[in-house]
N, C-alpha and C. Protein backbone atom coordinates (compact mmCIF):
# COMPACT_ATOMS: atom_id res chain seq x y z
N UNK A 1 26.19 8.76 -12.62
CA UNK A 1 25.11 8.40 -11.72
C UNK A 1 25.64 7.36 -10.72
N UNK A 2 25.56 7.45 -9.59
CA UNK A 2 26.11 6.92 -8.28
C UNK A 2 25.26 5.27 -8.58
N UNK A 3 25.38 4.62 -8.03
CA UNK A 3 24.32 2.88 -8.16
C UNK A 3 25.49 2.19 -7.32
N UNK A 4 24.03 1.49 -6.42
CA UNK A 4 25.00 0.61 -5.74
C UNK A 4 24.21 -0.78 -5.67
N UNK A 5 24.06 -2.21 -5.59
CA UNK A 5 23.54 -3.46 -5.76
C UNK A 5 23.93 -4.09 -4.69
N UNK A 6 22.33 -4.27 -3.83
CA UNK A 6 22.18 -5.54 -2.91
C UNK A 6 21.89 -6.62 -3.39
N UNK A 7 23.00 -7.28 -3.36
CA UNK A 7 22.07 -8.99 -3.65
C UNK A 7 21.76 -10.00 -2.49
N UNK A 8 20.51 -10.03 -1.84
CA UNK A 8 20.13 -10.99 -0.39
C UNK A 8 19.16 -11.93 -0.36
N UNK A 9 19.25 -12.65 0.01
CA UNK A 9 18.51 -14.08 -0.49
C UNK A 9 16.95 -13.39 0.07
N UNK A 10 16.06 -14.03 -0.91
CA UNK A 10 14.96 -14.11 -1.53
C UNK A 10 14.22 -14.11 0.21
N UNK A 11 13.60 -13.34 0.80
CA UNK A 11 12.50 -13.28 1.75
C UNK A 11 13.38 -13.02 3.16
N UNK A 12 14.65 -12.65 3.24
CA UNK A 12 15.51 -12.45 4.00
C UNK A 12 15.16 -11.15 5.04
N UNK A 13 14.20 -9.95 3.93
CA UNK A 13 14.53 -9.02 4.19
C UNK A 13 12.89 -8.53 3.99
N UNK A 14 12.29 -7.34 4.66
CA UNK A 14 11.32 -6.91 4.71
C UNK A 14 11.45 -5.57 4.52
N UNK A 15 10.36 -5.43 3.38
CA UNK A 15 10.03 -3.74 2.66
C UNK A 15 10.60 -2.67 3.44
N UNK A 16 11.01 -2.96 4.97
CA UNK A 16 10.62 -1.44 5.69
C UNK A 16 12.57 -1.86 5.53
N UNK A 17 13.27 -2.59 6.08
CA UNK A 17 14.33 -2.99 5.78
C UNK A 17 15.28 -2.65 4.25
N UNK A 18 14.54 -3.00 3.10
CA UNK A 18 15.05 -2.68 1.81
C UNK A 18 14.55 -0.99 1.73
N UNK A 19 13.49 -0.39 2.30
CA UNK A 19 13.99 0.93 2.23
C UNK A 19 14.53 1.25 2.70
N UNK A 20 15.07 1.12 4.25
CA UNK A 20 16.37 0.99 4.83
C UNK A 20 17.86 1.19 3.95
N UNK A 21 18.09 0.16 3.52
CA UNK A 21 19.13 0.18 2.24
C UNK A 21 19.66 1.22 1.35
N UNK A 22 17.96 1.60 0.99
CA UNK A 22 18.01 2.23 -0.47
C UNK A 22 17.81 4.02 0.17
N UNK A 23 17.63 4.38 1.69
CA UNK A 23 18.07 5.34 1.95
C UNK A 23 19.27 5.50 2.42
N UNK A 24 19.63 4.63 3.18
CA UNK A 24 21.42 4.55 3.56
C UNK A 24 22.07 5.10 3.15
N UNK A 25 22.01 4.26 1.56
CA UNK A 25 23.35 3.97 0.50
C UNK A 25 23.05 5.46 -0.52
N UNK A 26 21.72 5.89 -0.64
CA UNK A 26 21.20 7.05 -0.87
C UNK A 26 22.44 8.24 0.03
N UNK A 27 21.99 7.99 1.28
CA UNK A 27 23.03 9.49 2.38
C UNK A 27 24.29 9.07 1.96
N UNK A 28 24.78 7.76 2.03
CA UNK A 28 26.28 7.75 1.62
C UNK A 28 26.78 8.53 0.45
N UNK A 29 26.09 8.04 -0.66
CA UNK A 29 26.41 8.60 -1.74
C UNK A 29 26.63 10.19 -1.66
N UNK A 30 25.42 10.79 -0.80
CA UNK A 30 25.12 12.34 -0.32
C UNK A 30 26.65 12.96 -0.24
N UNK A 31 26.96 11.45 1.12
CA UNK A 31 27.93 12.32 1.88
C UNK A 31 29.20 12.48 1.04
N UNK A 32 29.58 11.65 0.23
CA UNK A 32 30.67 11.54 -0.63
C UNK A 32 30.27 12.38 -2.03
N UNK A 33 29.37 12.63 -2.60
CA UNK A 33 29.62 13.40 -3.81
C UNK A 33 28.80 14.75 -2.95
N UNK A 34 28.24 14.76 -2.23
CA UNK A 34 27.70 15.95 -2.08
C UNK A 34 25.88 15.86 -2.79
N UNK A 35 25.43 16.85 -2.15
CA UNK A 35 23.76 17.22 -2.43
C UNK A 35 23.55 16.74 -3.73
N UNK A 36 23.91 17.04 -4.75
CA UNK A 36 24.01 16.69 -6.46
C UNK A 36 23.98 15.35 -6.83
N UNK A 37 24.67 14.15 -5.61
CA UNK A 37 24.19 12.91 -6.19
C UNK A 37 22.76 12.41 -5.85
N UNK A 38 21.93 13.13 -5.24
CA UNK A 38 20.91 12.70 -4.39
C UNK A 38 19.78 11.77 -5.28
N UNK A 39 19.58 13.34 -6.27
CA UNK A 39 18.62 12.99 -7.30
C UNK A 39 19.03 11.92 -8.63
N UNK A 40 20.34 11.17 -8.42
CA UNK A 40 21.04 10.35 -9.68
C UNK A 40 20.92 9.10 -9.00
N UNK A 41 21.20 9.45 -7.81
CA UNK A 41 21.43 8.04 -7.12
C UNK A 41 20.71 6.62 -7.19
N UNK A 42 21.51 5.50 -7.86
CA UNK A 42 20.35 4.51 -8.40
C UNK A 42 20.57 3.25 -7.19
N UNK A 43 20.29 3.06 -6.12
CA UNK A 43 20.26 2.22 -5.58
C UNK A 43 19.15 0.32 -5.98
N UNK A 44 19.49 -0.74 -5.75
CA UNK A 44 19.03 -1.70 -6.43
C UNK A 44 19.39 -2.97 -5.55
N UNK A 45 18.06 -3.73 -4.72
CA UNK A 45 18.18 -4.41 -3.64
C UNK A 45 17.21 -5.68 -4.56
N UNK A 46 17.94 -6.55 -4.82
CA UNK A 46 17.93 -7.76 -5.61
C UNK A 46 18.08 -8.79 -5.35
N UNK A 47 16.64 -9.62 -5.06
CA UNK A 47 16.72 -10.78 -4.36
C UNK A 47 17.20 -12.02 -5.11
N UNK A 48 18.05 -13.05 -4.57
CA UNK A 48 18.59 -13.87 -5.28
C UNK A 48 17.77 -15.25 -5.00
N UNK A 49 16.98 -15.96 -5.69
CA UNK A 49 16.78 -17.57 -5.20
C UNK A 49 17.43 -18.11 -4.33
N UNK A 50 16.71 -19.05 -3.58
CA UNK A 50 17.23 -19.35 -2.20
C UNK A 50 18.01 -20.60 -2.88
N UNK A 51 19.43 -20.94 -2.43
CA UNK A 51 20.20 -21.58 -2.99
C UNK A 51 20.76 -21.28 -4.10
N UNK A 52 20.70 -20.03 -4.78
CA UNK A 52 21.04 -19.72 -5.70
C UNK A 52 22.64 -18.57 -5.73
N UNK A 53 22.87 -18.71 -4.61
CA UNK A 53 24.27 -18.53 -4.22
C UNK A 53 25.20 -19.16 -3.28
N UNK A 54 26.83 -18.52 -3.18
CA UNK A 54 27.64 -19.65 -2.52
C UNK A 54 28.82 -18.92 -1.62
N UNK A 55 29.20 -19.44 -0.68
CA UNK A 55 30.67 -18.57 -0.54
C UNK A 55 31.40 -20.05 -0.29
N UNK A 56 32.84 -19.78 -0.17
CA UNK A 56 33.65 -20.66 -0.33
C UNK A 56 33.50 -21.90 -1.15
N UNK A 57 32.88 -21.97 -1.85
CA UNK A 57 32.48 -23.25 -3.18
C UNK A 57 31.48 -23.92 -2.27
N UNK A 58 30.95 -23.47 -1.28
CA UNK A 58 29.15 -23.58 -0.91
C UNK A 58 28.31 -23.27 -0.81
N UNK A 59 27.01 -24.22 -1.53
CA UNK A 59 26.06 -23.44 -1.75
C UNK A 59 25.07 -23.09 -0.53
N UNK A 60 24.68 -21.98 -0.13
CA UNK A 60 23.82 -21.56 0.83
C UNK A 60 22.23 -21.25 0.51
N UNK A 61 21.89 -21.57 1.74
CA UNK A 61 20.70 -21.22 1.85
C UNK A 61 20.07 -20.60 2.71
N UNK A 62 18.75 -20.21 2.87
CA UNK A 62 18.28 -18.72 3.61
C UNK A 62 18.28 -19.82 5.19
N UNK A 63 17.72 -21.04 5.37
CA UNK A 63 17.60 -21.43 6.29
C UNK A 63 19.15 -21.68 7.48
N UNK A 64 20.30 -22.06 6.31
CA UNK A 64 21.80 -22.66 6.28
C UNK A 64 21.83 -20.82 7.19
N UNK A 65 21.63 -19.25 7.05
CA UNK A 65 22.00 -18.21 7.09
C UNK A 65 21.38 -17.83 8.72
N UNK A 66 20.44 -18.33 8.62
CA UNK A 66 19.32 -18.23 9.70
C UNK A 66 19.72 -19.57 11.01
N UNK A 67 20.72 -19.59 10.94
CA UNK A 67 20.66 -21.21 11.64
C UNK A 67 22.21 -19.77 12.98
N UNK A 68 21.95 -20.33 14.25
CA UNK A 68 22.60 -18.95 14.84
C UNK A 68 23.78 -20.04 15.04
N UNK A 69 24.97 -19.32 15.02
CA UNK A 69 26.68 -19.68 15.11
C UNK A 69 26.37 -20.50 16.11
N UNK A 70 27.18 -22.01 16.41
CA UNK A 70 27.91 -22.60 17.34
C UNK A 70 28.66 -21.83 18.08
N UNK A 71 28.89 -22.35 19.21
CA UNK A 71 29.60 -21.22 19.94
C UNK A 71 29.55 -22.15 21.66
């Protein structure tokens, strides 16, 4: 069974958006196994607490994500 896991901070993202996702990664799967993964396909868009993740040994947040590049 094909499965693939979004993890995106907690209110980041809106219903019409996470079905977005979960048809995407749905056609991808399509396109790579063919018609037969359609109906297996377990897609899983999993919101994480805000601050409850990090990159480079920092912790982020939805606002820290939302803040637009210097430049």
């Amino acid at each position: 069974m094909p499965f693939a896991n979004f993890k995106v901070p907690t209110g980041s993202l809106d219903e019409a958006q996470k079905e977005r996702i979960v048809a995407r990664a749905t056609e991808l799967y399509v396109e790579l196994y063919g018609e037969r993964a359609r109906a297996s396909t377990m897609v899983l868009v999993e919101e994480v607490t805000d601050g409850g993740w990090g990159i480079g040994g920092d912790v982020l947040t939805l606002a820290m994500l939302r803040q637009s590049p210097e430049g």
